[in-house]
N, C-alpha and C. Protein backbone atom coordinates (compact mmCIF):
# COMPACT_ATOMS: atom_id res chain seq x y z
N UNK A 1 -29.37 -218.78 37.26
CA UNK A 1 -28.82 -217.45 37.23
C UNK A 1 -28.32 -217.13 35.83
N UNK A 2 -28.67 -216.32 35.58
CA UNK A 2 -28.26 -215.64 34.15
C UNK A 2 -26.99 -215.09 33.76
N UNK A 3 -25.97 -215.25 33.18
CA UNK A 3 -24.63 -214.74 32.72
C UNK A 3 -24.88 -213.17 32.06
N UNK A 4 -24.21 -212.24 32.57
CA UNK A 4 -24.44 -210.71 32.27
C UNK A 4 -23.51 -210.77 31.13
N UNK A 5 -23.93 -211.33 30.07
CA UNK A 5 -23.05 -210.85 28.35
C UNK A 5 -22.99 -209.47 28.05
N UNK A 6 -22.13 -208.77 27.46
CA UNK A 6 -22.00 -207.54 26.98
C UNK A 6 -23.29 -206.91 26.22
N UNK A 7 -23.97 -207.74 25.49
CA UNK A 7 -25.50 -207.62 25.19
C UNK A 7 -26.13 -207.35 26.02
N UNK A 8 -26.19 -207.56 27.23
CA UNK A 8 -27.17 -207.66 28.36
C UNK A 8 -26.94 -206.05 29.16
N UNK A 9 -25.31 -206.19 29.36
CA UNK A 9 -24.86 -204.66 29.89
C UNK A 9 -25.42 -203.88 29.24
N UNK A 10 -24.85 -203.96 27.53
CA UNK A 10 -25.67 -202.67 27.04
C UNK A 10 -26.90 -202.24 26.71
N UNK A 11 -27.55 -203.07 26.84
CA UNK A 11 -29.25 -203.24 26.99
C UNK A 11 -29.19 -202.89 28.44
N UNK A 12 -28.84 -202.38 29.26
CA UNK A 12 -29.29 -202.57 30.75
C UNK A 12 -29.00 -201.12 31.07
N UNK A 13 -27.38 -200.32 30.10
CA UNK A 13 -27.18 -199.19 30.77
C UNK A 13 -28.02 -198.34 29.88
N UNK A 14 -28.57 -198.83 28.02
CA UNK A 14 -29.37 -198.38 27.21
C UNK A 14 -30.06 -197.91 28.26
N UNK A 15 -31.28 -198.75 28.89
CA UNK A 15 -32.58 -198.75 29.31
C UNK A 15 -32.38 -197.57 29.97
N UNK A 16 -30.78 -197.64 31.39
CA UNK A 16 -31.16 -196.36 31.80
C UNK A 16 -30.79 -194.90 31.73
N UNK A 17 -30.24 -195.08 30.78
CA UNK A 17 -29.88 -193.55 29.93
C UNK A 17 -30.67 -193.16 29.33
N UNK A 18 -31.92 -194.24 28.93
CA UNK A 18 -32.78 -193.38 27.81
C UNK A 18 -33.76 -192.93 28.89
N UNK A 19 -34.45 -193.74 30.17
CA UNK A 19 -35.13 -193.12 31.26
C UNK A 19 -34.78 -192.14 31.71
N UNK A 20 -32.96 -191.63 31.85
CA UNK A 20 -32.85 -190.30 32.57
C UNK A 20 -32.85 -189.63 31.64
N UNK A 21 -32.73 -189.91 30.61
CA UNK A 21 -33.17 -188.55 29.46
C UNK A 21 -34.58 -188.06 29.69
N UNK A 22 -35.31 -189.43 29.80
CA UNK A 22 -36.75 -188.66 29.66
C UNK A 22 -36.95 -188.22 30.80
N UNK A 23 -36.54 -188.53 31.99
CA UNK A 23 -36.82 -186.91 33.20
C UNK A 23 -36.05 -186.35 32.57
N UNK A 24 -34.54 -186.49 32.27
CA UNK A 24 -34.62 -184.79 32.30
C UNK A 24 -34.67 -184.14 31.25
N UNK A 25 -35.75 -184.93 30.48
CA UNK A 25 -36.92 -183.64 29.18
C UNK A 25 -38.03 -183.51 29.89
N UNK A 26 -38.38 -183.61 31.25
CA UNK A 26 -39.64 -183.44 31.89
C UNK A 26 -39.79 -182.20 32.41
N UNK A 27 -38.65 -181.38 32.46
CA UNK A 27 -38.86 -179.87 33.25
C UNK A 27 -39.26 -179.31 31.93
N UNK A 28 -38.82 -179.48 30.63
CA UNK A 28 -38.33 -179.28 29.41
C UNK A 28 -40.45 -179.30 29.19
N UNK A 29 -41.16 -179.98 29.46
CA UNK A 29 -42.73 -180.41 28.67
C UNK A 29 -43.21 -179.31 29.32
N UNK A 30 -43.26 -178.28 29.87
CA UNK A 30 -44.12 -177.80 31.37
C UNK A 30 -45.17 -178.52 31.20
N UNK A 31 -45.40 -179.45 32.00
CA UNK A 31 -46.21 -180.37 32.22
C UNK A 31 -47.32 -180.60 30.77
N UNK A 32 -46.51 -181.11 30.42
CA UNK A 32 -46.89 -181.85 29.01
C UNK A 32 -47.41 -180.31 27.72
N UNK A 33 -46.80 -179.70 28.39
CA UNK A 33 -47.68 -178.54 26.66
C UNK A 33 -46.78 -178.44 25.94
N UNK A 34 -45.51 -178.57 25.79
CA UNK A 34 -44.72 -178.56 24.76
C UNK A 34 -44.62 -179.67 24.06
N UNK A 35 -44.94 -179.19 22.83
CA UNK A 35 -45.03 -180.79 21.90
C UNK A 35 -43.64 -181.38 21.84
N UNK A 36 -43.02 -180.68 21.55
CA UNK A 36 -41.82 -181.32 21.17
C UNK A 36 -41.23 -182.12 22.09
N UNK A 37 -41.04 -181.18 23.14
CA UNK A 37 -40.10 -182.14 24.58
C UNK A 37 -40.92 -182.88 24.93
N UNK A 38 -42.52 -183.06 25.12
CA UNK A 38 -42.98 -183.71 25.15
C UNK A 38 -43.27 -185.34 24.58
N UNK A 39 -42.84 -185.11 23.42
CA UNK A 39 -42.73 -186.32 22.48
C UNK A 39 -41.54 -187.10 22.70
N UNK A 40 -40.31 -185.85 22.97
CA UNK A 40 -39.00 -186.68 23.28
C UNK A 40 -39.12 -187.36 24.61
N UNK A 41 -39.35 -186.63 25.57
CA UNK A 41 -39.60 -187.68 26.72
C UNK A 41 -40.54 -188.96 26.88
N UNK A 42 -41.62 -189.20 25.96
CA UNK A 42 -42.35 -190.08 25.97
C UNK A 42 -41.69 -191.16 25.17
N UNK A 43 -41.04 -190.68 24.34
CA UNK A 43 -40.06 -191.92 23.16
C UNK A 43 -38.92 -192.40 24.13
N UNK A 44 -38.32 -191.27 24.95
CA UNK A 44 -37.27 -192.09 25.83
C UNK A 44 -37.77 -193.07 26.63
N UNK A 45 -38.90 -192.65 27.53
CA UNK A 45 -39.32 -193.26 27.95
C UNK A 45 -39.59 -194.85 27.64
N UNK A 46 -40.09 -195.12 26.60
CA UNK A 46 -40.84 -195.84 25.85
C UNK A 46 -39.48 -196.79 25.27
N UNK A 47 -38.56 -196.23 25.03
CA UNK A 47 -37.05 -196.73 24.71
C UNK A 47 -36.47 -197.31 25.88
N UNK A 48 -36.50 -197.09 27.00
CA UNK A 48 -36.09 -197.43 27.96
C UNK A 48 -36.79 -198.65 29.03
N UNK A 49 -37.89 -198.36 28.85
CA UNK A 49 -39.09 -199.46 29.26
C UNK A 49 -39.37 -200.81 28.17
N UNK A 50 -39.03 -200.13 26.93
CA UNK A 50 -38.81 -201.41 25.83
C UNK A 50 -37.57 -202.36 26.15
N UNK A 51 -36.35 -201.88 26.73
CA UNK A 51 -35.10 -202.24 26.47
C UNK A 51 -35.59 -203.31 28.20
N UNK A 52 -36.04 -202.58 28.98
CA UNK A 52 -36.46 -203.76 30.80
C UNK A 52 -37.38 -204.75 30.00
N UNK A 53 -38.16 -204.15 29.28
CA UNK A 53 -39.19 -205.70 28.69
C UNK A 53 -38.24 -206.87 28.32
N UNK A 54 -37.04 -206.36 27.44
CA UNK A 54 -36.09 -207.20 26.37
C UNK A 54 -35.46 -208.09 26.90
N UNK A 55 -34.82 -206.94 28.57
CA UNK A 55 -34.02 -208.00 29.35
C UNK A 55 -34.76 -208.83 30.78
N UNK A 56 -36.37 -208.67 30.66
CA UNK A 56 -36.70 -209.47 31.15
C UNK A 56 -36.74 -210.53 30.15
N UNK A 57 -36.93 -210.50 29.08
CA UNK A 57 -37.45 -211.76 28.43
C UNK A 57 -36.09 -212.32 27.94
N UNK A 58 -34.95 -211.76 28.12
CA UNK A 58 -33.50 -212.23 27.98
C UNK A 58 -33.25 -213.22 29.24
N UNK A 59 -34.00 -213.11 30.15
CA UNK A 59 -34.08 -213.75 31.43
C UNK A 59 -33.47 -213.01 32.78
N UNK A 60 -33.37 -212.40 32.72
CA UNK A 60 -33.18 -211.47 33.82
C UNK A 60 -34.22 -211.31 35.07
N UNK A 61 -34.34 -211.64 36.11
CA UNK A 61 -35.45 -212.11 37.41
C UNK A 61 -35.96 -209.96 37.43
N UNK A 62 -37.37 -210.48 37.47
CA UNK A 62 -37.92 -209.15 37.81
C UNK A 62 -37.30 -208.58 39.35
N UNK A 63 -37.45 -209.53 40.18
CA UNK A 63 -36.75 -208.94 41.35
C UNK A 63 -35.75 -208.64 41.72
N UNK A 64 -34.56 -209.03 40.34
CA UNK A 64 -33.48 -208.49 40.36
C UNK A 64 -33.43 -207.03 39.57
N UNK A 65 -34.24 -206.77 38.24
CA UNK A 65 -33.92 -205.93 37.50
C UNK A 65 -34.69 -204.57 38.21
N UNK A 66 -36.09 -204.89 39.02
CA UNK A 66 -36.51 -203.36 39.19
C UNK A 66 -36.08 -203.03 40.51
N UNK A 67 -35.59 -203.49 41.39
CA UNK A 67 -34.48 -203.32 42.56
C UNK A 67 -33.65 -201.89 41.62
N UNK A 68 -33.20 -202.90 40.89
CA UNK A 68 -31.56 -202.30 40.56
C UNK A 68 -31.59 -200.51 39.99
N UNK A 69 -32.58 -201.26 38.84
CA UNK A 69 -33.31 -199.56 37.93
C UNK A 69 -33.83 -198.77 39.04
N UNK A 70 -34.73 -199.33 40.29
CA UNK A 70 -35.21 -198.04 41.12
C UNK A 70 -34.02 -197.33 41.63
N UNK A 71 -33.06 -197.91 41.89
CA UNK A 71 -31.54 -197.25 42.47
C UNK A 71 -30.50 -196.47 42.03
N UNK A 72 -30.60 -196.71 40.79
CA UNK A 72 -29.86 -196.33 39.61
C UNK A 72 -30.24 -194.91 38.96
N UNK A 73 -31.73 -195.18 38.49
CA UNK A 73 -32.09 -194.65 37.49
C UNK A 73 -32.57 -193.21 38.32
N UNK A 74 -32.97 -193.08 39.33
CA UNK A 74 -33.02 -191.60 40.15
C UNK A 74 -32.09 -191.26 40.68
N UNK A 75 -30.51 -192.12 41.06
CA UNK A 75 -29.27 -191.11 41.42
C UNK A 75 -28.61 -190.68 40.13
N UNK A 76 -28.94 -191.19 38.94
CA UNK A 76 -28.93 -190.79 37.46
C UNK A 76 -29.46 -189.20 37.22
N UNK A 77 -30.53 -189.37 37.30
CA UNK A 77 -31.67 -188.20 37.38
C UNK A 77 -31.07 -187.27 38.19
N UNK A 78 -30.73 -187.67 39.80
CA UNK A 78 -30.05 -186.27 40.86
C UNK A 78 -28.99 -185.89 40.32
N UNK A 79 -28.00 -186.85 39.66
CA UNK A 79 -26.61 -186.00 39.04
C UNK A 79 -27.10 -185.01 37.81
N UNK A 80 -28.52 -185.30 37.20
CA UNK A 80 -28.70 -184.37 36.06
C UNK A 80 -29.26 -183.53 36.58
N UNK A 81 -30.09 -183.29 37.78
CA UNK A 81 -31.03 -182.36 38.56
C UNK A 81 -29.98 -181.51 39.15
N UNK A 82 -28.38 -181.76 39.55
CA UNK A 82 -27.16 -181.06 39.94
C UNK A 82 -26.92 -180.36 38.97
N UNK A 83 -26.51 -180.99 37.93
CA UNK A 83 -25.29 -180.76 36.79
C UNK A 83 -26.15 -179.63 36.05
N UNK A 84 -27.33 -179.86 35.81
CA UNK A 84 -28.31 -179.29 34.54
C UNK A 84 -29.06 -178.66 34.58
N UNK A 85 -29.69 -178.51 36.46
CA UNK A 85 -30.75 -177.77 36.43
C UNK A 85 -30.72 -177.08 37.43
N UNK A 86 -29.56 -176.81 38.41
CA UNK A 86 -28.67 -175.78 39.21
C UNK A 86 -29.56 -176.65 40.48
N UNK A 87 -29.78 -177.91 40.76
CA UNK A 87 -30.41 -177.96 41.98
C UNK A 87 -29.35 -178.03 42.98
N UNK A 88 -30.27 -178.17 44.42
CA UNK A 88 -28.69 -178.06 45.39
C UNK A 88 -28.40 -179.53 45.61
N UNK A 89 -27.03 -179.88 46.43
CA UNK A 89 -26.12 -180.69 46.58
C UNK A 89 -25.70 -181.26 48.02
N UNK A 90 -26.75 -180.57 48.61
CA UNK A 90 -26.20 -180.85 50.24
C UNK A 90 -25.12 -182.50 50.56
N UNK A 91 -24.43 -182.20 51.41
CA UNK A 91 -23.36 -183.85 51.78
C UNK A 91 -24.68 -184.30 52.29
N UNK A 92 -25.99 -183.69 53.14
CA UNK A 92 -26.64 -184.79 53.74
C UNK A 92 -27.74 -185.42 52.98
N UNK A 93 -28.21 -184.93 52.25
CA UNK A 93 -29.38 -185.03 50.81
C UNK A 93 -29.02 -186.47 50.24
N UNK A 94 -27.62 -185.93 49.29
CA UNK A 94 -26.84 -186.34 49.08
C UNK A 94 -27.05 -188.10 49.42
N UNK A 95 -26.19 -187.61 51.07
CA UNK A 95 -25.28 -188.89 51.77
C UNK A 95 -26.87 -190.22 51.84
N UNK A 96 -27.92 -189.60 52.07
CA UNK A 96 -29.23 -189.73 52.18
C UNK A 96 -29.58 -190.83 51.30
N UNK A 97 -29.75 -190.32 50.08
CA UNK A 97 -30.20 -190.63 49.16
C UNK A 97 -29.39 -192.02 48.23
N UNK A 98 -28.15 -191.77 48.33
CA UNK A 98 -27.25 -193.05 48.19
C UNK A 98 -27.74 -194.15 48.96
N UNK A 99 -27.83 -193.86 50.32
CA UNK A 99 -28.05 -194.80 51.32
C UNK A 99 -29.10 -195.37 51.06
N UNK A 100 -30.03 -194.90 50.65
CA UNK A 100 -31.17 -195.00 50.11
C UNK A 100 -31.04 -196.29 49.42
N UNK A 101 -30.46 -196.04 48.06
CA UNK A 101 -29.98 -196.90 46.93
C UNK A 101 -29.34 -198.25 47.42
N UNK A 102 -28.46 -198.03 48.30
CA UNK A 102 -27.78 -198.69 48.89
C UNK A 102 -28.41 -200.33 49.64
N UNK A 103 -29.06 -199.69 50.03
CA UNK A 103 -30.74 -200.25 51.06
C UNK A 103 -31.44 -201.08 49.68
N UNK A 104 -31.31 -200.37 49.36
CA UNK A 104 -32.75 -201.07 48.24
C UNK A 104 -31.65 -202.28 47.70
N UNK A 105 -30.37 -202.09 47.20
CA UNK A 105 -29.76 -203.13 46.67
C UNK A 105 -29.66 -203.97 47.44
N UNK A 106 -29.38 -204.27 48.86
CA UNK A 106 -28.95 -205.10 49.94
C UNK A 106 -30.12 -206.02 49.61
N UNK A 107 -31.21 -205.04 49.99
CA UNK A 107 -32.43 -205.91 49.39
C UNK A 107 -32.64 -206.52 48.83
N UNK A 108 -32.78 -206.67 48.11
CA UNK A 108 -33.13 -207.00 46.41
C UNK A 108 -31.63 -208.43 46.45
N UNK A 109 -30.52 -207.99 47.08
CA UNK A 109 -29.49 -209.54 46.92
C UNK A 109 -29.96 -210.85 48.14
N UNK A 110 -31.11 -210.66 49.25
CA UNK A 110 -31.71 -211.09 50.14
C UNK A 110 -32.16 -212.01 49.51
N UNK A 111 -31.38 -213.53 49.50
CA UNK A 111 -32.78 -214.31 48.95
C UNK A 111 -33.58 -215.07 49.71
């Protein structure tokens, strides 16, 4: 088992801040014709998928790290799809979609 060093955290919350950037420069491309947002979302992207390569090879178990990012990194995305892009908020969507996350982690600690 691998010790989570402060290196590791910030390589881990890096990875997924730079992924929810790049959705949310994805409304921003209309489907890829804007160069610009386009480029920024592909570099986040690319920043963020570099940083999961780093801390797999830091040693981090694949079946621990893409568990975690699938859970994370889209209730990331729904607070920016709330906050940024007027979507709705329902308690049951919402309550839903956590649970969701929730599920997948239980998982993923199953050994």
């Amino acid at each position: 088992m691998i010790t989570l060093t402060p290196t590791i955290i910030m390589m881990l919350a890096a990875s997924v801040v730079f992924q929810v950037i790049g959705l949310s420069l994805m409304p921003l491309t209309k489907g890829v014709t804007q160069l610009v947002p386009s480029i920024a979302c592909g570099l986040a992207f690319l920043a963020g998928l570099g940083l999961m390569a780093r801390l797999l090879n830091s040693g981090i178990n694949l079946g621990i790290l893409l568990p975690f990012m699938a859970a994370v990194v889209p209730l990331c995305a729904i607070a920016v799809g709330i906050l940024f892009y007027g979507e709705s908020a329902s308690f049951i969507k919402l309550s839903l979609l956590v649970s969701a996350c929730l599920v997948i982690g239980f998982a993923s600690s199953i050994a």
